[in-house]
N, C-alpha and C. Protein backbone atom coordinates (compact mmCIF):
# COMPACT_ATOMS: atom_id res chain seq x y z
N UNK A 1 0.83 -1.19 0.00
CA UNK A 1 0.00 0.00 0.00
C UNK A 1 0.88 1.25 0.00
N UNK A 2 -0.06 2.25 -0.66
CA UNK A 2 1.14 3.58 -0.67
C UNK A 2 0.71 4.25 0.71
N UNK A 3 2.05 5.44 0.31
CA UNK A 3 1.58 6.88 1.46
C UNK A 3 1.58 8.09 0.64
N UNK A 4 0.91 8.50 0.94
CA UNK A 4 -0.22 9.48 0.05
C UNK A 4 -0.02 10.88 0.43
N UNK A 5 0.67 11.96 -0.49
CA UNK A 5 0.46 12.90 0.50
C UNK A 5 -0.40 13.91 -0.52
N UNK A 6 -1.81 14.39 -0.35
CA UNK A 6 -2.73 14.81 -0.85
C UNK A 6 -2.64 16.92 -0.99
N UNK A 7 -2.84 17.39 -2.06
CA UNK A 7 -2.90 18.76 -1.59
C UNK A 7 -3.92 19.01 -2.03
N UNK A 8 -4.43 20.28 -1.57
CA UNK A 8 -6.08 20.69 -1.72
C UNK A 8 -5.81 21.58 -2.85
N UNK A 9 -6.79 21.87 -3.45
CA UNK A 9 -6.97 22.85 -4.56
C UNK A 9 -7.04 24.51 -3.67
N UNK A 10 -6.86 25.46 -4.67
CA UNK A 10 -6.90 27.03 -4.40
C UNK A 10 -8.29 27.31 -3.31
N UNK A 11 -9.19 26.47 -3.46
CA UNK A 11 -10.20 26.76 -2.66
C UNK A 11 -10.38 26.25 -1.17
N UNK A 12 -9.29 25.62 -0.83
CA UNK A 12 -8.51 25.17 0.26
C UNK A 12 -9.03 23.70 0.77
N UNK A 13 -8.85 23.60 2.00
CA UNK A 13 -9.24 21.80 2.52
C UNK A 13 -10.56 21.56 2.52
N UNK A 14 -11.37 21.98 1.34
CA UNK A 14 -13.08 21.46 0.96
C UNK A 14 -13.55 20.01 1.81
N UNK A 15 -14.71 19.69 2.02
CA UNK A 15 -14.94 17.98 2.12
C UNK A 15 -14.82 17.31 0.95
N UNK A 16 -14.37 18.22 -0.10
CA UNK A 16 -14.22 16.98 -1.17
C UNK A 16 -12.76 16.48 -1.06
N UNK A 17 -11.93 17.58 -0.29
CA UNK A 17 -10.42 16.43 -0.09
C UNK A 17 -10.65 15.18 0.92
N UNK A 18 -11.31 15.41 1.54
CA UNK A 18 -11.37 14.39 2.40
C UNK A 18 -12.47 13.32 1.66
N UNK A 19 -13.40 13.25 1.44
CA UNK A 19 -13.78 12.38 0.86
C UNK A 19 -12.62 11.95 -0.39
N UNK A 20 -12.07 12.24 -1.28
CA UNK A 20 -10.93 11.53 -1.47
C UNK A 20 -9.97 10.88 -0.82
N UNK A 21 -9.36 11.55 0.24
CA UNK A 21 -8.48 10.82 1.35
C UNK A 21 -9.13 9.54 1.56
N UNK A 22 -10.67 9.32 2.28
CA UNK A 22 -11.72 8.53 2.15
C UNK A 22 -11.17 7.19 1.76
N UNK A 23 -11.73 7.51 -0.11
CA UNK A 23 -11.73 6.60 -0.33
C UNK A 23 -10.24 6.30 -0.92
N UNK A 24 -9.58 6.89 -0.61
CA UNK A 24 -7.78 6.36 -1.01
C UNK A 24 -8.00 5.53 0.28
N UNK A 25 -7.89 5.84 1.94
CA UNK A 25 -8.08 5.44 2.50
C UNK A 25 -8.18 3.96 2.71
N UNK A 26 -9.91 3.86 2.10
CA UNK A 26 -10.65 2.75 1.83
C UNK A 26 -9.89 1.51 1.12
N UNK A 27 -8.97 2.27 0.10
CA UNK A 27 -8.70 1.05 -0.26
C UNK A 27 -7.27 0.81 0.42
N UNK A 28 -6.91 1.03 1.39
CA UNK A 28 -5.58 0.48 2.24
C UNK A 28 -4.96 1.35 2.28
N UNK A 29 -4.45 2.57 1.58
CA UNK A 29 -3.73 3.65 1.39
C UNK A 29 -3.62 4.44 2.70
N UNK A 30 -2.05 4.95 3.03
CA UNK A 30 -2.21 6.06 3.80
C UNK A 30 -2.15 7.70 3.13
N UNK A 31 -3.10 8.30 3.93
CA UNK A 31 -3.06 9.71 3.18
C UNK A 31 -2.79 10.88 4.21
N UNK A 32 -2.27 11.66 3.78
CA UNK A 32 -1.55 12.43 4.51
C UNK A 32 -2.46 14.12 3.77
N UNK A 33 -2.97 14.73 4.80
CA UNK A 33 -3.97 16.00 3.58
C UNK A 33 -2.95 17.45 4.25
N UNK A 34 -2.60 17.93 3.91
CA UNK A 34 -1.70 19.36 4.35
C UNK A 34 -2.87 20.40 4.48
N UNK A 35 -2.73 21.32 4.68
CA UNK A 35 -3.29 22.43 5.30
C UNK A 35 -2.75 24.04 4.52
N UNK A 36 -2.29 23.88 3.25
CA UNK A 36 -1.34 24.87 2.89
C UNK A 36 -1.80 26.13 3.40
N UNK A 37 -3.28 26.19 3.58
CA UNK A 37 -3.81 28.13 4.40
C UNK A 37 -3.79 28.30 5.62
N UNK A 38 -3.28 26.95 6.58
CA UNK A 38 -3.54 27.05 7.65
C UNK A 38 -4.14 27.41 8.27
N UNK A 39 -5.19 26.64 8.60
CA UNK A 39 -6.43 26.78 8.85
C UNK A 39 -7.42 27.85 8.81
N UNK A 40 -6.68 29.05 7.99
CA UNK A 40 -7.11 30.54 7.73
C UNK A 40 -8.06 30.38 6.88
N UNK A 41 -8.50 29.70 5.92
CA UNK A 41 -9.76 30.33 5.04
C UNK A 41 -9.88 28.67 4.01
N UNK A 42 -11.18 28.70 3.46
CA UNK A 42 -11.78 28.04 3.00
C UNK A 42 -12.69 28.44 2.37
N UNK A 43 -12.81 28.53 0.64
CA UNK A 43 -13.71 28.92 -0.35
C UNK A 43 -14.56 28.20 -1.09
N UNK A 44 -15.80 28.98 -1.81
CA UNK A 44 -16.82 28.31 -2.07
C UNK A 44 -17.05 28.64 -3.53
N UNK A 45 -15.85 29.83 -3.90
CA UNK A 45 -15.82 30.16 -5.28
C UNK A 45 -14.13 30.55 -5.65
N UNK A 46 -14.03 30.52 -6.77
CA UNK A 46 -12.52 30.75 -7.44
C UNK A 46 -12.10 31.97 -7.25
N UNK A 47 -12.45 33.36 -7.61
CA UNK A 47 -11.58 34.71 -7.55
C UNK A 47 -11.36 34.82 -6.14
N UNK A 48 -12.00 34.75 -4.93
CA UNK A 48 -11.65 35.20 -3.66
C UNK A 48 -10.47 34.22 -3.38
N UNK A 49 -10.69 32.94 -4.02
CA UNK A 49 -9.53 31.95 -3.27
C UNK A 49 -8.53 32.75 -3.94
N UNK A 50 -8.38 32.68 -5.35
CA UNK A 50 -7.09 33.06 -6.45
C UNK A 50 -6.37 34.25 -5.56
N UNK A 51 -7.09 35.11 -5.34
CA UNK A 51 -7.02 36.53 -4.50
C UNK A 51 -6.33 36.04 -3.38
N UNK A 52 -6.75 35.52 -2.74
CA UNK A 52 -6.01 34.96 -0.96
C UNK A 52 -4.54 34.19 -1.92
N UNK A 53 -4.59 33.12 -2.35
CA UNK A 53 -3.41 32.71 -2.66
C UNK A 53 -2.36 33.43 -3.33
N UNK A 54 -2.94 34.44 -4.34
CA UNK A 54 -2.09 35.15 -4.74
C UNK A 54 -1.70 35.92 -3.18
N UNK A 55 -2.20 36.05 -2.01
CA UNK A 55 -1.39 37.37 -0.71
C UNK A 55 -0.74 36.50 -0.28
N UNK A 56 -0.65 34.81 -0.43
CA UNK A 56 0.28 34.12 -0.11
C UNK A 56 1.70 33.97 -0.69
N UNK A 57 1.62 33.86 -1.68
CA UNK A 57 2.86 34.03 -2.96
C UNK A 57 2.60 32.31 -3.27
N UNK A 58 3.16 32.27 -4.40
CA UNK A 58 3.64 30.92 -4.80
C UNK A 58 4.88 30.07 -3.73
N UNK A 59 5.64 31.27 -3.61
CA UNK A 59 7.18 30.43 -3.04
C UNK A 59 6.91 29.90 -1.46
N UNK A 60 6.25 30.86 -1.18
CA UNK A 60 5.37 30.66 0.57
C UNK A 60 4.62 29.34 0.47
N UNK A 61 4.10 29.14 -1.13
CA UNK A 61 2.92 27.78 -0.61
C UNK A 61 4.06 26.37 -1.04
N UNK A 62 4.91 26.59 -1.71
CA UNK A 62 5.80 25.57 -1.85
C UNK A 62 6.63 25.20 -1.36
N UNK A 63 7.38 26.58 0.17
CA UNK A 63 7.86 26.14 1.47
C UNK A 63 7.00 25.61 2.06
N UNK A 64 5.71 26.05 2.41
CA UNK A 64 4.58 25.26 3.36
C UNK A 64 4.72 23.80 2.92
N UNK A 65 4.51 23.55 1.57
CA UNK A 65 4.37 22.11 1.31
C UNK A 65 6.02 21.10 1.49
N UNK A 66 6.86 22.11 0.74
CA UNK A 66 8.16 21.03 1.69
C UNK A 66 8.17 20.80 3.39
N UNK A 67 7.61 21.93 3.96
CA UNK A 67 7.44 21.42 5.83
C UNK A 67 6.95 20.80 5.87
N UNK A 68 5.34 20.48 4.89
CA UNK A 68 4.53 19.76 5.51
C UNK A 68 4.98 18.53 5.33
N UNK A 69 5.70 17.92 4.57
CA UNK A 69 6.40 16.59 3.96
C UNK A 69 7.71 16.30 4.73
N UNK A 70 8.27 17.60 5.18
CA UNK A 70 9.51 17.09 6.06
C UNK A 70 9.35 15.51 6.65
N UNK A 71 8.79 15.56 7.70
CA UNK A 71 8.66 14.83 8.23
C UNK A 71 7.97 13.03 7.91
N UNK A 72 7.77 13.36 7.08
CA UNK A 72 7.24 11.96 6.29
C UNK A 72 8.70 11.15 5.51
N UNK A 73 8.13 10.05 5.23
CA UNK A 73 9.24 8.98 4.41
C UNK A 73 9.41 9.57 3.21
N UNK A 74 10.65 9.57 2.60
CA UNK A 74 11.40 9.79 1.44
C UNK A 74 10.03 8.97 0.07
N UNK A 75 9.86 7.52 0.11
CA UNK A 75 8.61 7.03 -0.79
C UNK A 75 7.34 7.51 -0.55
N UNK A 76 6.84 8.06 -1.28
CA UNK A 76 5.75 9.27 -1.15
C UNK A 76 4.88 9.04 -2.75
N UNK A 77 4.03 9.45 -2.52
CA UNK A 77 2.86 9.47 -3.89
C UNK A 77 2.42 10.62 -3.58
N UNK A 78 2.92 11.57 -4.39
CA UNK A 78 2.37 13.42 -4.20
C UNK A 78 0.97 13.39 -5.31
N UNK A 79 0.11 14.00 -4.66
CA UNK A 79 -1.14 13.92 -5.74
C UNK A 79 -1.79 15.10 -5.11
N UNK A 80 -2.25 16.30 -6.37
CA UNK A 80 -2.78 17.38 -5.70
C UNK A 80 -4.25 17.57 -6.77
N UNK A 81 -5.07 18.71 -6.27
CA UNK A 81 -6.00 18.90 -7.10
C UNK A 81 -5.56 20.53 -7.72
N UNK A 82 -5.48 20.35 -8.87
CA UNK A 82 -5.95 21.73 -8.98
C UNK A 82 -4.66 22.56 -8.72
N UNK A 83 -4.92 23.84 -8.00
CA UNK A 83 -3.61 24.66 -7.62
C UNK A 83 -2.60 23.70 -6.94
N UNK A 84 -3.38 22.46 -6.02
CA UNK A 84 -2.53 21.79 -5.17
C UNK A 84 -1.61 20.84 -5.91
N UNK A 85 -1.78 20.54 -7.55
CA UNK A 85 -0.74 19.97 -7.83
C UNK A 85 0.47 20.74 -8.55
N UNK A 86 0.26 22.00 -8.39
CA UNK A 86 1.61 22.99 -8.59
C UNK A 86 2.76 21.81 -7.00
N UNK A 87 1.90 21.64 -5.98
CA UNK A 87 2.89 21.60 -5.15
C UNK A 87 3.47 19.81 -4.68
N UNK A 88 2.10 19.19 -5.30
CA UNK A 88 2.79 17.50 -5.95
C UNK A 88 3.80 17.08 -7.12
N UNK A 89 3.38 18.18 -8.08
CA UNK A 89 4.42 17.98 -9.12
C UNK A 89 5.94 18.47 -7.92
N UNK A 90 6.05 19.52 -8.18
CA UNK A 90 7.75 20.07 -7.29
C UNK A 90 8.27 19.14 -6.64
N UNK A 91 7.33 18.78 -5.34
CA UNK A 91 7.72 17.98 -4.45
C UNK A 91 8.61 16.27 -5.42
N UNK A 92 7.37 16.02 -6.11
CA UNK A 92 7.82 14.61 -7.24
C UNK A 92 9.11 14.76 -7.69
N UNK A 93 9.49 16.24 -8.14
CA UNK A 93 10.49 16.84 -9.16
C UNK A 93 11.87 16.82 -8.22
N UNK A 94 11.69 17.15 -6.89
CA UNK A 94 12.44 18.06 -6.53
C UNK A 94 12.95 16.62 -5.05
N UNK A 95 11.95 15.85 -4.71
CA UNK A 95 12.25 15.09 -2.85
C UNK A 95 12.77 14.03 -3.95
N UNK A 96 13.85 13.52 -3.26
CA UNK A 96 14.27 12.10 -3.74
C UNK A 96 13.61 11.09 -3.26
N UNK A 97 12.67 9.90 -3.67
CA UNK A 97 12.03 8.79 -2.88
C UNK A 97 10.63 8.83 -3.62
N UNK A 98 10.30 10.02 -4.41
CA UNK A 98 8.75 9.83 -4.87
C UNK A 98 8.26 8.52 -5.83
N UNK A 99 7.55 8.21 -5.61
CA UNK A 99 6.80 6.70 -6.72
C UNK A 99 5.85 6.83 -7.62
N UNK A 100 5.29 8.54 -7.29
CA UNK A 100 4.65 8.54 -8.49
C UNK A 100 4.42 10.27 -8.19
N UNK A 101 3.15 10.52 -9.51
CA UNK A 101 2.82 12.07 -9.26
C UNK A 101 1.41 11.93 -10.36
N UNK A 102 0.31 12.00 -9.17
CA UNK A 102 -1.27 12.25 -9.72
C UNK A 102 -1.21 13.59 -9.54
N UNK A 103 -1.64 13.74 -10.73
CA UNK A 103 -2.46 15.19 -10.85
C UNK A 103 -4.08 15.30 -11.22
N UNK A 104 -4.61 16.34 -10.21
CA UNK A 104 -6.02 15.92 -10.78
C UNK A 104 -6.34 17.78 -10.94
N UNK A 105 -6.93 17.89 -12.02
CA UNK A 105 -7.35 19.00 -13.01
C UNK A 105 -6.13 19.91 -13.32
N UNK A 106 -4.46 19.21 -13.00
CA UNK A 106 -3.75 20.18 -13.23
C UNK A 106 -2.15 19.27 -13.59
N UNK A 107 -1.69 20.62 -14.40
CA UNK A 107 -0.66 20.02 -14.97
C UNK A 107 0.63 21.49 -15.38
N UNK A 108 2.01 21.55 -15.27
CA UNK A 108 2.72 22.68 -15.56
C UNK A 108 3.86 21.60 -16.24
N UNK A 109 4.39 22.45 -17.31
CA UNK A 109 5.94 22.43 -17.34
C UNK A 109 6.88 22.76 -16.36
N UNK A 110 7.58 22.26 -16.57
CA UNK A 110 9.11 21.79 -15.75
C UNK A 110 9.24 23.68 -15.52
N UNK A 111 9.89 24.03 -16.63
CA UNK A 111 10.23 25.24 -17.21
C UNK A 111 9.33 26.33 -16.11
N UNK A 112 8.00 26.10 -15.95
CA UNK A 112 7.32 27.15 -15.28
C UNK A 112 7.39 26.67 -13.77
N UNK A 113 8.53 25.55 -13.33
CA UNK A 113 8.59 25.62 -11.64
C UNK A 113 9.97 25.56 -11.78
N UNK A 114 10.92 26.32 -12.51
CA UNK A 114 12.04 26.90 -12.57
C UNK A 114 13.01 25.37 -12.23
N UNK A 115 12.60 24.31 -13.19
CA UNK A 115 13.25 23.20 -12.77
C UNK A 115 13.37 22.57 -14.34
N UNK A 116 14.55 21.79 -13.87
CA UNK A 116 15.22 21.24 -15.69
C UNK A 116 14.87 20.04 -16.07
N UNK A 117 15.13 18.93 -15.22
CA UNK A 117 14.72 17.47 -15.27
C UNK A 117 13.55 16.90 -14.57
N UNK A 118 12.42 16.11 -14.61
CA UNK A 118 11.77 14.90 -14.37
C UNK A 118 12.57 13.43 -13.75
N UNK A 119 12.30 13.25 -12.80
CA UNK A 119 12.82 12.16 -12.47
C UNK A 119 11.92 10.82 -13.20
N UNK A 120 13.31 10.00 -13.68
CA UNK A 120 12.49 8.85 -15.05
C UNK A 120 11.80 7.77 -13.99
N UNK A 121 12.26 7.87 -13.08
CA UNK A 121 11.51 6.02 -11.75
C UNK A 121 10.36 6.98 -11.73
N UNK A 122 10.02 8.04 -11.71
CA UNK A 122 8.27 8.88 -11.32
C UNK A 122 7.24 8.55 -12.54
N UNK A 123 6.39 7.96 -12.49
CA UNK A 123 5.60 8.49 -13.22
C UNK A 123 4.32 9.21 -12.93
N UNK A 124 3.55 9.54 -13.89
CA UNK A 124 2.66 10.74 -13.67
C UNK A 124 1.20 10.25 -14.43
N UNK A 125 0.16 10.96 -13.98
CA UNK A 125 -0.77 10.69 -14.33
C UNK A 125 -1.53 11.38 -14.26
N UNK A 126 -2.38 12.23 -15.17
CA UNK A 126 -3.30 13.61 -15.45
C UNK A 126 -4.67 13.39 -15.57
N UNK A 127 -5.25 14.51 -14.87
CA UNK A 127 -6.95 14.15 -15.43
C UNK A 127 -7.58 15.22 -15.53
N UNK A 128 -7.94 15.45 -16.71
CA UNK A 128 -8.70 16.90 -16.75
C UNK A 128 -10.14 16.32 -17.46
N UNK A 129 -11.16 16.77 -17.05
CA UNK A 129 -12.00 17.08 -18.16
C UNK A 129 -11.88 17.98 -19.19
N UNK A 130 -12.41 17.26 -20.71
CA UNK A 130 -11.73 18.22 -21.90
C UNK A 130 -12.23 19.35 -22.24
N UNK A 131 -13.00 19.91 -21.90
CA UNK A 131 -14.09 21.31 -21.92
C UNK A 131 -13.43 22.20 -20.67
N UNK A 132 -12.58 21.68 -19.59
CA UNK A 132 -12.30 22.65 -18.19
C UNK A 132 -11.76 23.70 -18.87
N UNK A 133 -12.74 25.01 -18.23
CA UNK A 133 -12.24 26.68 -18.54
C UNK A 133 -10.48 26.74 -17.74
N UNK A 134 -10.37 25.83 -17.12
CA UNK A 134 -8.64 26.54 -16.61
C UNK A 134 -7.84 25.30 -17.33
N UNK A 135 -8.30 24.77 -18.09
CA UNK A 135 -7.54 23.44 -18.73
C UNK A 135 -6.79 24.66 -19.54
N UNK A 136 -5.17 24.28 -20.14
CA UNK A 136 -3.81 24.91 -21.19
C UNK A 136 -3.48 23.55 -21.27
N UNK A 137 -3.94 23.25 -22.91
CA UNK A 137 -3.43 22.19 -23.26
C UNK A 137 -1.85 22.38 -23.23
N UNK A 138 -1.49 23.09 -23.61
CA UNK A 138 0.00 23.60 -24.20
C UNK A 138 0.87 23.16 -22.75
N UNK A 139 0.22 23.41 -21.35
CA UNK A 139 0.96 22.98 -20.31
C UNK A 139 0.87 21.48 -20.19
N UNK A 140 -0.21 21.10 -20.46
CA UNK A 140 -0.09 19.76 -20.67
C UNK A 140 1.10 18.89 -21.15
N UNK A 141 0.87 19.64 -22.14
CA UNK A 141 2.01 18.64 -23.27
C UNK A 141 3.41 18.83 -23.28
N UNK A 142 3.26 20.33 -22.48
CA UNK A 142 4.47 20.47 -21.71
C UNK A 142 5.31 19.64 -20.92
N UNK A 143 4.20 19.57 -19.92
CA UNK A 143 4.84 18.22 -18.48
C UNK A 143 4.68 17.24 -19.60
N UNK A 144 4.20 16.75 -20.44
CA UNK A 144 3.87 15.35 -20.90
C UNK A 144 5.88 15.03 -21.70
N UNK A 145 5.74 16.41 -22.35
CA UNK A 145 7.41 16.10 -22.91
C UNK A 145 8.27 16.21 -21.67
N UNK A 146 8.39 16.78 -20.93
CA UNK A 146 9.46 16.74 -19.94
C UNK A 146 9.69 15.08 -19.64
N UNK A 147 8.44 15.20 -19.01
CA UNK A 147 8.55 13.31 -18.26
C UNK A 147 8.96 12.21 -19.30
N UNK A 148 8.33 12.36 -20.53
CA UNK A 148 8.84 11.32 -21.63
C UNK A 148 10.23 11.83 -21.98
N UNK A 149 10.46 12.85 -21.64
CA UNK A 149 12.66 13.28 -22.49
C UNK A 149 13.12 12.83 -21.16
N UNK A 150 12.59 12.59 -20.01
CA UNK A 150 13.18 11.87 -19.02
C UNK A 150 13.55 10.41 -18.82
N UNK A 151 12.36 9.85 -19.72
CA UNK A 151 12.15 8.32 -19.82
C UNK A 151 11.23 7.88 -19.36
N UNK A 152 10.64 9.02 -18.37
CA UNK A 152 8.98 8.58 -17.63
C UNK A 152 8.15 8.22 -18.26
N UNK A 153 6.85 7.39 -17.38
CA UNK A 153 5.65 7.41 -18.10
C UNK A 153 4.71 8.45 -17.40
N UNK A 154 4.08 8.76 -18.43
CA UNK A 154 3.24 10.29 -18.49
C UNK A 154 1.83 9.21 -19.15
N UNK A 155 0.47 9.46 -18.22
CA UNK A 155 -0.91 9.47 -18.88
C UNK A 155 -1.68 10.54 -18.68
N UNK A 156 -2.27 11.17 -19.81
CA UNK A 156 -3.46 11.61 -18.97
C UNK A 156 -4.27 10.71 -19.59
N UNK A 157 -6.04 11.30 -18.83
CA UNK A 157 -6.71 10.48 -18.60
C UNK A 157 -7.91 12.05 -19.33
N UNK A 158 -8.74 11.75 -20.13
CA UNK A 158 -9.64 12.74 -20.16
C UNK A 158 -10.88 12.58 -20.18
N UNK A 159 -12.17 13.11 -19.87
CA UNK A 159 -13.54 13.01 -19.22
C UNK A 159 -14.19 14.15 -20.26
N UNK A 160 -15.44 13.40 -20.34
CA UNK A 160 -16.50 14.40 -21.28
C UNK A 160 -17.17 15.28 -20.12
N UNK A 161 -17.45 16.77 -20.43
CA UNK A 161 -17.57 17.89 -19.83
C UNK A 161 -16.78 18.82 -19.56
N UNK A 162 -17.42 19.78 -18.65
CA UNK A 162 -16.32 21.05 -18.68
C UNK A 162 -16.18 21.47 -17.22
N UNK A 163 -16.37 20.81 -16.16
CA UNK A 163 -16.44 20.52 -14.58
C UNK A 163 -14.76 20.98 -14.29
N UNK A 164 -14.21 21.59 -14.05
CA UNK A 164 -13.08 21.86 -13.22
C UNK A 164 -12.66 20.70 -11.97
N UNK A 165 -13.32 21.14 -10.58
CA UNK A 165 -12.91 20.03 -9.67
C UNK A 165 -14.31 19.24 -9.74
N UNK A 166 -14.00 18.84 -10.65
CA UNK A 166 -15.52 17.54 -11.24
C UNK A 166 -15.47 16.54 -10.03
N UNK A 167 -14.00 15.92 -9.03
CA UNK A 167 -14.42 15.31 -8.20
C UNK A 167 -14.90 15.50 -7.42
N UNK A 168 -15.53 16.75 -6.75
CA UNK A 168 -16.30 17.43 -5.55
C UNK A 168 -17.50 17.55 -5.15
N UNK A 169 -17.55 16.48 -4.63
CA UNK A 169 -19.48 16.19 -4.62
C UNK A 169 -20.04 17.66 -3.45
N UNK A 170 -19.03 18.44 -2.96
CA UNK A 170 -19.89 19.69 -2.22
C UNK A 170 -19.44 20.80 -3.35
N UNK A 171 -19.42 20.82 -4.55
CA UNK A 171 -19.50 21.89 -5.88
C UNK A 171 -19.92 21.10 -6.98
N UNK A 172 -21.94 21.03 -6.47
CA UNK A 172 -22.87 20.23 -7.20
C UNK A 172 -22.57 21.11 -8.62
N UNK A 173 -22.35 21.99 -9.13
CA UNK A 173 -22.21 22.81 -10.25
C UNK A 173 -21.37 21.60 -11.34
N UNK A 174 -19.95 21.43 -10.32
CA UNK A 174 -18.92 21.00 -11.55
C UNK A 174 -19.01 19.40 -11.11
N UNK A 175 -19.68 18.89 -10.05
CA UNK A 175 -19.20 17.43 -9.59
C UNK A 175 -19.96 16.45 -11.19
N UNK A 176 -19.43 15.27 -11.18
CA UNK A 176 -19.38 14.46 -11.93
C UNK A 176 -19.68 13.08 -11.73
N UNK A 177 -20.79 12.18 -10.55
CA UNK A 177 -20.33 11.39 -10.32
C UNK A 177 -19.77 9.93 -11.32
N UNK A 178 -19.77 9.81 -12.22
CA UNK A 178 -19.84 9.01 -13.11
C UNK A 178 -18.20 9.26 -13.15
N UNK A 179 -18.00 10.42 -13.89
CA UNK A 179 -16.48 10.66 -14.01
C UNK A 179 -15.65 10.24 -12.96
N UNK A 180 -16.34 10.87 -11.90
CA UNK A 180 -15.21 10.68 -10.87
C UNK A 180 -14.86 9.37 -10.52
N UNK A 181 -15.76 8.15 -10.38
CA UNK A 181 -15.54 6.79 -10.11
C UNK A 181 -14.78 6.24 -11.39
N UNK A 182 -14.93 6.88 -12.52
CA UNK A 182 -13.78 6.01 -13.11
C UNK A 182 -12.51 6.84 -13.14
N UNK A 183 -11.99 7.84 -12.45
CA UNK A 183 -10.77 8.60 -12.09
C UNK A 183 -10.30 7.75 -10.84
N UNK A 184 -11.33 7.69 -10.06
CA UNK A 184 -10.71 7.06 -8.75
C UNK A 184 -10.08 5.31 -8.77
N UNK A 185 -10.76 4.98 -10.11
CA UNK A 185 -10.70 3.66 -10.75
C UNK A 185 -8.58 3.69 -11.13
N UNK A 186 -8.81 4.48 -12.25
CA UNK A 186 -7.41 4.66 -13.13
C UNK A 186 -6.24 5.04 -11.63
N UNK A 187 -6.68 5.99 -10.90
CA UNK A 187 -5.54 6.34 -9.92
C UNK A 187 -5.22 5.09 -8.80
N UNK A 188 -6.62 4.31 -8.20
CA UNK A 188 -6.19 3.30 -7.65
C UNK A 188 -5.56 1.76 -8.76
N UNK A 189 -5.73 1.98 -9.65
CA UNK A 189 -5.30 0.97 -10.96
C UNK A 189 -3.64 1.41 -10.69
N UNK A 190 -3.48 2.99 -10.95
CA UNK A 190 -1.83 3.21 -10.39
C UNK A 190 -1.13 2.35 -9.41
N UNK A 191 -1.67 2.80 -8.70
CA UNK A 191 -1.04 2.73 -7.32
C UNK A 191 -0.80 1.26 -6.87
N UNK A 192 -1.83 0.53 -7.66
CA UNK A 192 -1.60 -0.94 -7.09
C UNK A 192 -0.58 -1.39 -7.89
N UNK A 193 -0.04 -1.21 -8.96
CA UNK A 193 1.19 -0.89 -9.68
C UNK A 193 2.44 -0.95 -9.32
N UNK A 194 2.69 0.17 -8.34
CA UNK A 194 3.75 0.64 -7.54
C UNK A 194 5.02 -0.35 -6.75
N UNK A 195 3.86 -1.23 -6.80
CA UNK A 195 4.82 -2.55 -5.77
C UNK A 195 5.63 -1.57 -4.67
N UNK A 196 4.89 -0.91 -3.90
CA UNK A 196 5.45 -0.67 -2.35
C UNK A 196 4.93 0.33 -1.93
């Protein structure tokens, strides 16, 4: 079974991270959920969060997320949603020991976290729905070449609609349940993979 370390999207620690933790959980997994706002705020729409994270800075939320990992084992499965996998990818890129790197509605080039190589033992795995208003294919295919000029394996995974955090059954607007059980399908299909 893995250890899981989960980041929340821009709109901070929703019940939809935890109902993911849940069911990672559920199936034997340990999950580990960070707190990157500390315990300061929690949103129910995108510009006020974007707004708060931008008074955080980027470099502030990617020290928060190396503390929050200090202390955990070097073999790690970084998986974020959203803004939170700006800080699963790095961590994947950057901690020696990672086994993999889920991303769910998000994806950057190497190039835009001021980093050169992909580690080739990582692989990665993307899920956007193909209609999402914050989907850049172009970043996509970005990370997708980095990890393959590394030797990695790179999937994404793509879903009919235009749902952003489509896994969030408390943002009835974008949730998906159909989608989401076969996302949670492909990521636990990963992980059992991993052999450790």
């Amino acid at each position: 079974m893995a250890e899981i370390v989960l980041f929340h999207s821009v709109l901070g620690p929703r019940a939809g991270v935890t109902d993911a933790a849940d069911c990672l959980r559920a199936a034997g997994h340990t999950v580990h959920t960070p707190d990157l706002y500390r315990g300061e705020a929690r949103f129910d729409e995108y510009d006020p969060a974007m707004a708060y994270q931008d008074s955080i800075g980027f470099g502030e939320l990617l020290r928060r997320a190396a503390a929050d990992a200090a202390h955990l084992p070097s073999r790690l499965v970084y998986m974020g949603f959203s803004a939170g996998g700006v800080s699963a990818e790095w961590l994947a890129a950057t901690r020696p020991g990672a086994l993999a790197c889920i991303l769910l509605h998000a994806a950057l080039p190497l190039r835009a976290l001021e980093l050169d190589t992909w580690p080739a033992t990582v692989p990665t795995q993307v899920h956007f729905m193909r209609d999402d208003p914050f989907r850049n294919q172009a970043e996509i295919d970005g990370l997708a070449a980095d990890v393959r000029a590394a030797g990695g394996r790179f999937e994404l995974f793509e879903y009919v609609g235009a749902g952003h955090l489509f896994t969030d059954p408390s943002l009835p607007a974008e949730y998906d349940g159909a989608a989401t059980e076969t996302l949670w399908n492909r990521v636990l299909a990963l992980l059992a993979g991993l052999g450790g």
